[in-house]
Structure formats: C-alpha cells, structure tokens
C-alpha atoms as a PDB file:
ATOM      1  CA  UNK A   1      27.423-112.594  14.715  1.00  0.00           C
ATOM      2  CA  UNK A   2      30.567-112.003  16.534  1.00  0.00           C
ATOM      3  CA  UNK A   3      32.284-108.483  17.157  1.00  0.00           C
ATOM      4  CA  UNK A   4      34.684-106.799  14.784  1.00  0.00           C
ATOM      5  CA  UNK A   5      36.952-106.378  17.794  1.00  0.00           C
ATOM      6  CA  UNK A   6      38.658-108.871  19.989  1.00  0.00           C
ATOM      7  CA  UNK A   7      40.185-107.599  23.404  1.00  0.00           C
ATOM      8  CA  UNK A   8      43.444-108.710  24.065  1.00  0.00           C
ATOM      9  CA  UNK A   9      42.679-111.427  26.324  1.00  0.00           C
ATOM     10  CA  UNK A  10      40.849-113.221  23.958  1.00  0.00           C
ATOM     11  CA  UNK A  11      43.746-112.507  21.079  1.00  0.00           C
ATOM     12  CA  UNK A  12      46.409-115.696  21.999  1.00  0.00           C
ATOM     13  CA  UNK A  13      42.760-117.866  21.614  1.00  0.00           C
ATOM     14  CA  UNK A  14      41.241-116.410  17.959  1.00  0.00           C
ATOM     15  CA  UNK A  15      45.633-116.249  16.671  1.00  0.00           C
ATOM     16  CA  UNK A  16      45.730-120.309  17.802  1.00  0.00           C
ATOM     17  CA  UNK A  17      42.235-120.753  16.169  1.00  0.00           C
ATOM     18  CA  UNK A  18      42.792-118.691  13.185  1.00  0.00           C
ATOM     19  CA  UNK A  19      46.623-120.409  12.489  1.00  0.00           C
ATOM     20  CA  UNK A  20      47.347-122.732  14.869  1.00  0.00           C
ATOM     21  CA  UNK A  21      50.100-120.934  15.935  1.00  0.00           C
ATOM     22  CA  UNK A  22      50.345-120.357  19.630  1.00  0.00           C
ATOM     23  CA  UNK A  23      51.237-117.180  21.392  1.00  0.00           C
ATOM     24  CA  UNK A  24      50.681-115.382  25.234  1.00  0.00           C
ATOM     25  CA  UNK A  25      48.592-112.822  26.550  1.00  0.00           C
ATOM     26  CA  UNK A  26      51.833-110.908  27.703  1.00  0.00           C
ATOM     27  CA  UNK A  27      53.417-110.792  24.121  1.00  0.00           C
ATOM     28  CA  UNK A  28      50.036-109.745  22.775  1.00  0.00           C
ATOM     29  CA  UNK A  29      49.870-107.233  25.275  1.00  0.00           C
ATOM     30  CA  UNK A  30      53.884-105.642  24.868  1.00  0.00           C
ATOM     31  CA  UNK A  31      53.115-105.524  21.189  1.00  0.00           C
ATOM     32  CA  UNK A  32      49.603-103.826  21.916  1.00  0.00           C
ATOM     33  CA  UNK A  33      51.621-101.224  23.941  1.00  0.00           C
ATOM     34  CA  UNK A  34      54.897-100.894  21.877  1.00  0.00           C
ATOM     35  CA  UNK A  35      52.672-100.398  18.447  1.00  0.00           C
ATOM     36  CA  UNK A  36      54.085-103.289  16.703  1.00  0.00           C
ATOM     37  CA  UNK A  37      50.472-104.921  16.297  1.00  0.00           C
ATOM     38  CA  UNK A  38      47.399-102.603  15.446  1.00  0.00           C
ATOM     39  CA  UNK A  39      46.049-102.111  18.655  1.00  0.00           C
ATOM     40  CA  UNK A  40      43.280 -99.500  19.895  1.00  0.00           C
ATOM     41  CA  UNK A  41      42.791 -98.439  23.577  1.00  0.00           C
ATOM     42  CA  UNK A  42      39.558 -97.631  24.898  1.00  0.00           C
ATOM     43  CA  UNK A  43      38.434 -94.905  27.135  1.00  0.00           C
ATOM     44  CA  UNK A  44      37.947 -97.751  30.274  1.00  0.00           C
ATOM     45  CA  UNK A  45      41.634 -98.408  29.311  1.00  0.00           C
ATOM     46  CA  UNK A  46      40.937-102.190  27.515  1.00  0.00           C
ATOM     47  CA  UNK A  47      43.464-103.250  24.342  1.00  0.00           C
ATOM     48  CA  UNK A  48      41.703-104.461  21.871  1.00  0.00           C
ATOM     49  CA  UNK A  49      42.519-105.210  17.528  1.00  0.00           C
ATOM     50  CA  UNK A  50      40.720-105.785  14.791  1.00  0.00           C
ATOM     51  CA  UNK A  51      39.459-109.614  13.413  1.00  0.00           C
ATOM     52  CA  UNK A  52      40.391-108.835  10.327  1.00  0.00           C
ATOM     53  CA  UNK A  53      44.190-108.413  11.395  1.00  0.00           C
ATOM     54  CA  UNK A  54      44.438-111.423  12.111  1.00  0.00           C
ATOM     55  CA  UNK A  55      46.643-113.043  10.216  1.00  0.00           C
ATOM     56  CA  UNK A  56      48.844-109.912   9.853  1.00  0.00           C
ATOM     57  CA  UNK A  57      49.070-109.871  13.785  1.00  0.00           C
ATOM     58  CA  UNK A  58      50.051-113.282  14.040  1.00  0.00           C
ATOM     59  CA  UNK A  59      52.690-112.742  11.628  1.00  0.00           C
ATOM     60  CA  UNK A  60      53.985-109.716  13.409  1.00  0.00           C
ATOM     61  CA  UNK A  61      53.819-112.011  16.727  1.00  0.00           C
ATOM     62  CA  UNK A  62      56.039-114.857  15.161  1.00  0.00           C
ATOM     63  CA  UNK A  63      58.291-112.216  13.652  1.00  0.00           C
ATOM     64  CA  UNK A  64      58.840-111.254  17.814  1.00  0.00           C
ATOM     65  CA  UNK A  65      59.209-114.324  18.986  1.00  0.00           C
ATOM     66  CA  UNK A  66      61.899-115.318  16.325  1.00  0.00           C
ATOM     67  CA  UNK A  67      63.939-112.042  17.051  1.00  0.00           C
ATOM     68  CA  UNK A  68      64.049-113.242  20.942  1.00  0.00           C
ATOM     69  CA  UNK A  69      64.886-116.930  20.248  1.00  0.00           C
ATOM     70  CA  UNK A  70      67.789-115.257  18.071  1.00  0.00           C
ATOM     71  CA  UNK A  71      69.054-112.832  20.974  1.00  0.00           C
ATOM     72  CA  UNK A  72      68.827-116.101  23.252  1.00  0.00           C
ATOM     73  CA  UNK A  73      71.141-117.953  21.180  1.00  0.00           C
ATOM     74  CA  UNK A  74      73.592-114.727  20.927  1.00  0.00           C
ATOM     75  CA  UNK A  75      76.632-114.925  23.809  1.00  0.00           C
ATOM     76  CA  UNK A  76      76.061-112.390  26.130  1.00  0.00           C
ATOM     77  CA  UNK A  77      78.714-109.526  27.073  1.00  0.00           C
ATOM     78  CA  UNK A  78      80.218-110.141  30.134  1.00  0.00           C
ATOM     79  CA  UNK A  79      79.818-107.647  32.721  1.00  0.00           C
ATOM     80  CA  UNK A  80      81.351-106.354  36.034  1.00  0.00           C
ATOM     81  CA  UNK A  81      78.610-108.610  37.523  1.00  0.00           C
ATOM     82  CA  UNK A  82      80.053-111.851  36.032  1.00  0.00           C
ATOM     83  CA  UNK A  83      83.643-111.204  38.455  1.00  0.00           C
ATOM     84  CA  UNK A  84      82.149-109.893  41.939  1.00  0.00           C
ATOM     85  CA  UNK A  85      83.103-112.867  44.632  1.00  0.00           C
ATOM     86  CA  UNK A  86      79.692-114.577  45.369  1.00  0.00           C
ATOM     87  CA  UNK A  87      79.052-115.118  48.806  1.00  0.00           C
ATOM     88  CA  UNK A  88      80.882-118.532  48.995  1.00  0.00           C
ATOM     89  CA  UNK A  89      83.937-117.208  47.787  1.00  0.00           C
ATOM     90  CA  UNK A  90      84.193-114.750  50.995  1.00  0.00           C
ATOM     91  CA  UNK A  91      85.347-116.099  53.755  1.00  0.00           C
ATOM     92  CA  UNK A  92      83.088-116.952  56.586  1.00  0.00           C
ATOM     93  CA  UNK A  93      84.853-114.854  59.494  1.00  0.00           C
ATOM     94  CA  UNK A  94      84.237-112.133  56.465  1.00  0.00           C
ATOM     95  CA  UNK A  95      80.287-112.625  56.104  1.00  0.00           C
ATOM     96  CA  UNK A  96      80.356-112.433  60.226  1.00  0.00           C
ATOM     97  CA  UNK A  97      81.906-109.046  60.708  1.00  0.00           C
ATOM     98  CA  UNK A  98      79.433-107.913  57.571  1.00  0.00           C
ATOM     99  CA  UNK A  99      76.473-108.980  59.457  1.00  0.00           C
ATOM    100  CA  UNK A 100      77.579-107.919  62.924  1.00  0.00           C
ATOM    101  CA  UNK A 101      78.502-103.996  61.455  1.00  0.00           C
ATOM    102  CA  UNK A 102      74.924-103.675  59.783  1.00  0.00           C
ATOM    103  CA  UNK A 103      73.468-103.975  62.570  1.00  0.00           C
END
C-alpha cells in the first residue's frame, strides 16, 4: 500500500499520473513554500502533501501557470534600464580610459 504522503519530488510524477497534466519540481516547490498548495514541512525540513489533494493541487498548479503565461503576454513598463548606452554605443577611446582608471 502506498503512503498517504508524497514528498515534493515525487509530486510533478503522481500530478502527470493522476491528470496528465505536466508540471516542475520548482513550481511544486514555490507553491509548497508560498502556501498556495497544502503543503506540510517536516522536522528534517522535507515538503511533502497529501494524495488525496491531488487533484485540488493540480488545479491550483495550472491556475499558476496560467497567471504567468498571462503576465508574459502583458507589455512590460519600460524602465531607466531600457535607455542606458550599451557598451557599443560608447565610443571605444571611451571604454579605454574606463578600463585604464579602474585599475
């Protein structure tokens, strides 16, 4: 008979299994920590959930992974980042004196 409680390295496996659905070890483990999936730490510091939330945790892990393919397909705000001159844009007698002053 198999435990009532799968550690979080064998969750992406038993979700797949269970559904079909496919998911990572990492996601598992940021929803584990973040208390969006029903997660239990033990004293030696292992993750591990329940078999029978299955099916709710798999649901809570597509939920996630639809709410970052939407922010992926949002624009992004520009940022002060997005104007600084990249290095090919300075000129090379620039870069030279840089490089010769940090040293």
């Amino acid at each position: 008979m198999s435990s009532p409680r799968l550690s979080l390295a064998e969750l992406p496996r038993a979700i797949r299994d269970a559904t079909g659905a496919s998911t990572t070890y990492l996601r598992c483990y940021h929803a584990a920590v973040s208390g969006r999936i029903p997660a239990q730490r033990s004293a030696s510091g292992r993750w591990t959930v329940a078999r029978k939330d299955l099916p709710m945790i798999a649901d809570t892990l597509k939920a996630m992974a639809n709410e970052i393919a939407a922010r992926a397909e949002r624009p992004r705000k520009l940022s002060r980042h997005d104007f600084a001159p990249t290095p090919a844009a300075v000129s090379p007698g620039a870069a030279q004196i840089i490089i010769t002053r940090s040293r």
